[in-house]
Protein backbone atom coordinates (compact mmCIF):
# COMPACT_ATOMS: atom_id res chain seq x y z
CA UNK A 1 0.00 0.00 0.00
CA UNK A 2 1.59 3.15 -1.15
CA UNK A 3 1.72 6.23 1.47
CA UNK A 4 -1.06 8.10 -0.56
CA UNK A 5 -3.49 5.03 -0.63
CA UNK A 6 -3.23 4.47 3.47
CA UNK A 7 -6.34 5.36 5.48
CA UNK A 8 -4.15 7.80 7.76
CA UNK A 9 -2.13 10.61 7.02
CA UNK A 10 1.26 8.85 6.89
CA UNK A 11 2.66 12.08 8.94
CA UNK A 12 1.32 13.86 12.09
CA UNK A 13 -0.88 16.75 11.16
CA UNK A 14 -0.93 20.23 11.91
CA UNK A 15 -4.13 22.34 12.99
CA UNK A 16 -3.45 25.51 11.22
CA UNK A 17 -2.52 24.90 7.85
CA UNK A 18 -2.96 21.90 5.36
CA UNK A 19 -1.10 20.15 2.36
CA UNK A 20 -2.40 17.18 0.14
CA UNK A 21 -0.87 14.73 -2.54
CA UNK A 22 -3.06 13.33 -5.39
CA UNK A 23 -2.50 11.17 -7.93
CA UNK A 24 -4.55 9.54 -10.59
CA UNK A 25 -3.22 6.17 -12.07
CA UNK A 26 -5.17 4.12 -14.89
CA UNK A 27 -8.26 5.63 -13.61
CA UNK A 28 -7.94 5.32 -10.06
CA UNK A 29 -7.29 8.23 -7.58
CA UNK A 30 -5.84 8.44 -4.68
CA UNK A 31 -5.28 11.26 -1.46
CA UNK A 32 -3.48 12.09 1.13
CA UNK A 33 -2.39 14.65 3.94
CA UNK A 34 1.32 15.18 3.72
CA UNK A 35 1.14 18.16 5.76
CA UNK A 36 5.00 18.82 7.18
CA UNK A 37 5.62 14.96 6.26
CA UNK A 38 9.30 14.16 5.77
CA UNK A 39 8.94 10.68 4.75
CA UNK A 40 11.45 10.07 1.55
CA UNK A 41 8.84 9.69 -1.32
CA UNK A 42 6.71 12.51 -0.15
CA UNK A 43 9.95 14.74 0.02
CA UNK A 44 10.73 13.76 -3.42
CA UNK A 45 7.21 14.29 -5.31
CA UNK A 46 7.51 17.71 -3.40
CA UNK A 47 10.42 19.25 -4.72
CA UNK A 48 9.67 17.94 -8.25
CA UNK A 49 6.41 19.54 -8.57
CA UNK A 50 7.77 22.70 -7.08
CA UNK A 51 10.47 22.49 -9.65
CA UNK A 52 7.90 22.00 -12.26
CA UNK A 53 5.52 25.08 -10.93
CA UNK A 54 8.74 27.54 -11.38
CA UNK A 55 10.02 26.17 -14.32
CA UNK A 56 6.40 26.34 -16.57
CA UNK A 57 4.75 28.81 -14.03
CA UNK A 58 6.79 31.34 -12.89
CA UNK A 59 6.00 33.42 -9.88
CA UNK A 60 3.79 36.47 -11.60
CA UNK A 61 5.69 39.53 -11.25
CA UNK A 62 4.91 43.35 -11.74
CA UNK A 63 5.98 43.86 -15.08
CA UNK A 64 6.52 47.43 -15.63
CA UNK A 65 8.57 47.79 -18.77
CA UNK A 66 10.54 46.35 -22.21
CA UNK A 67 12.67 47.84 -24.14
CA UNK A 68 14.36 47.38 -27.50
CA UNK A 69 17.30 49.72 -27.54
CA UNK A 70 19.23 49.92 -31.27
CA UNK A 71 21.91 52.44 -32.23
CA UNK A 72 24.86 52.16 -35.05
CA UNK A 73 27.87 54.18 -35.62
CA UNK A 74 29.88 55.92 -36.61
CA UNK A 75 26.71 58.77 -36.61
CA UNK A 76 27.23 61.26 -39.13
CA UNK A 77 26.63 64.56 -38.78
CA UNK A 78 22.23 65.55 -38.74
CA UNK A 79 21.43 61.91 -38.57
CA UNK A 80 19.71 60.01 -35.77
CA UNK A 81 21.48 56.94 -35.12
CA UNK A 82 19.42 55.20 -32.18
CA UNK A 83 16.04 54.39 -31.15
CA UNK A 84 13.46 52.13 -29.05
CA UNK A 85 10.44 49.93 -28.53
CA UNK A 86 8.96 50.67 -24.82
CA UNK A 87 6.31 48.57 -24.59
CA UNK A 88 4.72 49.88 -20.88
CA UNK A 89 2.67 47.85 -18.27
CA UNK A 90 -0.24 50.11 -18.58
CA UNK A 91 -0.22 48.91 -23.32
CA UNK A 92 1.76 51.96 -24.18
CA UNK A 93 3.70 51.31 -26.44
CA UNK A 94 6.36 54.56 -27.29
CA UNK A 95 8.38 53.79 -30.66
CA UNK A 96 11.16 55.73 -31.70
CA UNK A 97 12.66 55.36 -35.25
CA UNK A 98 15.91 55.07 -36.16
CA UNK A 99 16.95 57.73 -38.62
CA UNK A 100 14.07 59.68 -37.49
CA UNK A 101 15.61 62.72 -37.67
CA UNK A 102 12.07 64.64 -36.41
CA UNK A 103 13.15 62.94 -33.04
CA UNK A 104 9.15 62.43 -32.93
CA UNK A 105 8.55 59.66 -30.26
CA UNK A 106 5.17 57.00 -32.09
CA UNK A 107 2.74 56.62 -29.21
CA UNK A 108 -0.31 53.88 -28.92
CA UNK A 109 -2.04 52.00 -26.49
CA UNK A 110 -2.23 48.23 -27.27
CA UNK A 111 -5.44 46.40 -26.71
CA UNK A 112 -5.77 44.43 -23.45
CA UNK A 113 -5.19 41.34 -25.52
CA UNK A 114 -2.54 41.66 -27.57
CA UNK A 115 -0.92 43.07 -24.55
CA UNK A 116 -1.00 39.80 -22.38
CA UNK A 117 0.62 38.02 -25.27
CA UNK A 118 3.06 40.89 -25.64
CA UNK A 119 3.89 40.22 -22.03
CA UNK A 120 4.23 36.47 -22.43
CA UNK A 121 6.85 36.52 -24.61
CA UNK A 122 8.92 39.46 -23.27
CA UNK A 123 8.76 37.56 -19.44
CA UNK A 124 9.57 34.37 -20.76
CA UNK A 125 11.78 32.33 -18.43
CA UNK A 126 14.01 31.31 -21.29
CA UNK A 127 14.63 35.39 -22.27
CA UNK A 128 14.39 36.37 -18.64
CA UNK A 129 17.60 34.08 -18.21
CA UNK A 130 19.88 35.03 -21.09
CA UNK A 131 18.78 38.93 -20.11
CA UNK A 132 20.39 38.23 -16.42
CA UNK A 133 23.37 36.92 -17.93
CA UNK A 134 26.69 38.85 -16.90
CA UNK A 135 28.00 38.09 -20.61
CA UNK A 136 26.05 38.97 -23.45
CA UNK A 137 24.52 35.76 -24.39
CA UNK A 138 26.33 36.21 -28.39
CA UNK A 139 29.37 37.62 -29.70
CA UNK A 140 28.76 41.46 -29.98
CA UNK A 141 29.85 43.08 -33.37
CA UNK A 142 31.65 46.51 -32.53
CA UNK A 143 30.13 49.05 -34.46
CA UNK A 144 26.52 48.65 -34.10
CA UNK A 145 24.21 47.79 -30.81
CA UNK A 146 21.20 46.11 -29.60
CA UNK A 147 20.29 46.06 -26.13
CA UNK A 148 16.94 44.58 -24.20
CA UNK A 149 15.86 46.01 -20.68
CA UNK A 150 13.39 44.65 -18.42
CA UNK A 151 11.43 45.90 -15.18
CA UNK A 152 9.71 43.89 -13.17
CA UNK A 153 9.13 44.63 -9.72
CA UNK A 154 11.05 47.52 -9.59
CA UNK A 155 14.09 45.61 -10.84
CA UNK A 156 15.76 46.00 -14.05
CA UNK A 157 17.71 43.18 -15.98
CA UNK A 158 19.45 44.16 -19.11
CA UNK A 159 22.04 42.79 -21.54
CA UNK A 160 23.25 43.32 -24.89
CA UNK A 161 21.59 41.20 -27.53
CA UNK A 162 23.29 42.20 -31.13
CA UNK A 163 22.55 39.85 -33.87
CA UNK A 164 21.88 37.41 -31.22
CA UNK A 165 19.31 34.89 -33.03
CA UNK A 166 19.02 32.77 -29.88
CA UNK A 167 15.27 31.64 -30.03
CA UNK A 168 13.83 33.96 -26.99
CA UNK A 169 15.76 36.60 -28.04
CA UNK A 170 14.55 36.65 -31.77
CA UNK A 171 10.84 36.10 -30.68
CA UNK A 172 10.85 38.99 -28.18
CA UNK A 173 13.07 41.19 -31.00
CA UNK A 174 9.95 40.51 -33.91
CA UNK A 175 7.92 41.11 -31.82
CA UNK A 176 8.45 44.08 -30.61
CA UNK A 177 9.62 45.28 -34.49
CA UNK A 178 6.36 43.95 -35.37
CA UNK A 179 4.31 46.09 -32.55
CA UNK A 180 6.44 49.14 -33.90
CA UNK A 181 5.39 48.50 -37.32
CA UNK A 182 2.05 48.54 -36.66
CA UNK A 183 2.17 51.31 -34.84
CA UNK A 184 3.93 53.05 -37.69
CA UNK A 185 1.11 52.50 -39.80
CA UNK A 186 -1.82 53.83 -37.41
């Protein structure tokens, strides 16, 4: 009889707060208390499902802000050499153009929508990890730069991302050229 299947909690219970196991086999279910239980197999199945929980659902955090960040040089003279994609917390998104010479920043609001997806890819564990690298995550050409910035919670991760075409990287980088472009066009 496995620990789950037993009539008792396998583990003395607390009064104040309350954990349970359950598992469904071939059809069959079975339950458990495993409040504060230390017993190996219970320990185990535990720390795997938290593992699982933070690696596909990651604590939510406050996200605040993403940006895109491009610039290229040598600038010549009456040119404008960098610009953005902010994409804000609140669906602004703030674009502004390279070689945009009017130094004219594009505002629009994204629908609540396509601002949720927005948000999924730009918190993505995968990017959020190569972002809080202390090395760029690809080699880094010398006269041109890319750079992505995230807030979340007050905190801000950043790292260069220059030609990187590391999958994360690339999705959150179309995407956000893709929000800009549309904004272009409104």
């Amino acid at each position: 009889m496995t620990l789950l299947e037993q009539e008792e909690p396998p583990c003395v219970l607390p009064t104040d707060i309350y954990e349970s196991m359950e598992v469904t086999i071939a059809g069959t279910t079975v339950e458990n208390a495993t409040t504060f239980c230390d017993l190996e197999p219970i320990v185990a199945a535990r720390a795997q499902l938290n593992e699982l929980v933070e690696r596909y659902l990651p604590a939510t955090s406050a996200f605040e802000r993403f940006r895109l960040h491009k610039s290229f040089g040598p600038c010549p003279m009456d040119t404008d050499c960098s610009g953005y994609v902010e994409l804000h917390a609140d669906g602004r998104l703030r674009v502004d153009e390279v070689d945009d010479v009017s130094y004219e920043v594009i505002e629009v609001t994204l629908a609540a929508a396509d601002l949720n997806a927005a948000i999924a890819v730009l918190t993505a564990p995968e990017l959020v990890t190569l972002l809080e690298q202390e090395e760029p995550p690809c080699v880094l050409p010398t006269d041109i730069h890319e750079s992505m910035e995230l807030v979340r919670d007050g905190v801000t991760i950043e790292n260069s991302t220059t030609f990187c075409d590391l999958e994360p990287i690339a999705a959150a980088r179309d995407l956000l050229n893709q929000l800009a472009a549309d904004a272009a066009t409104e």
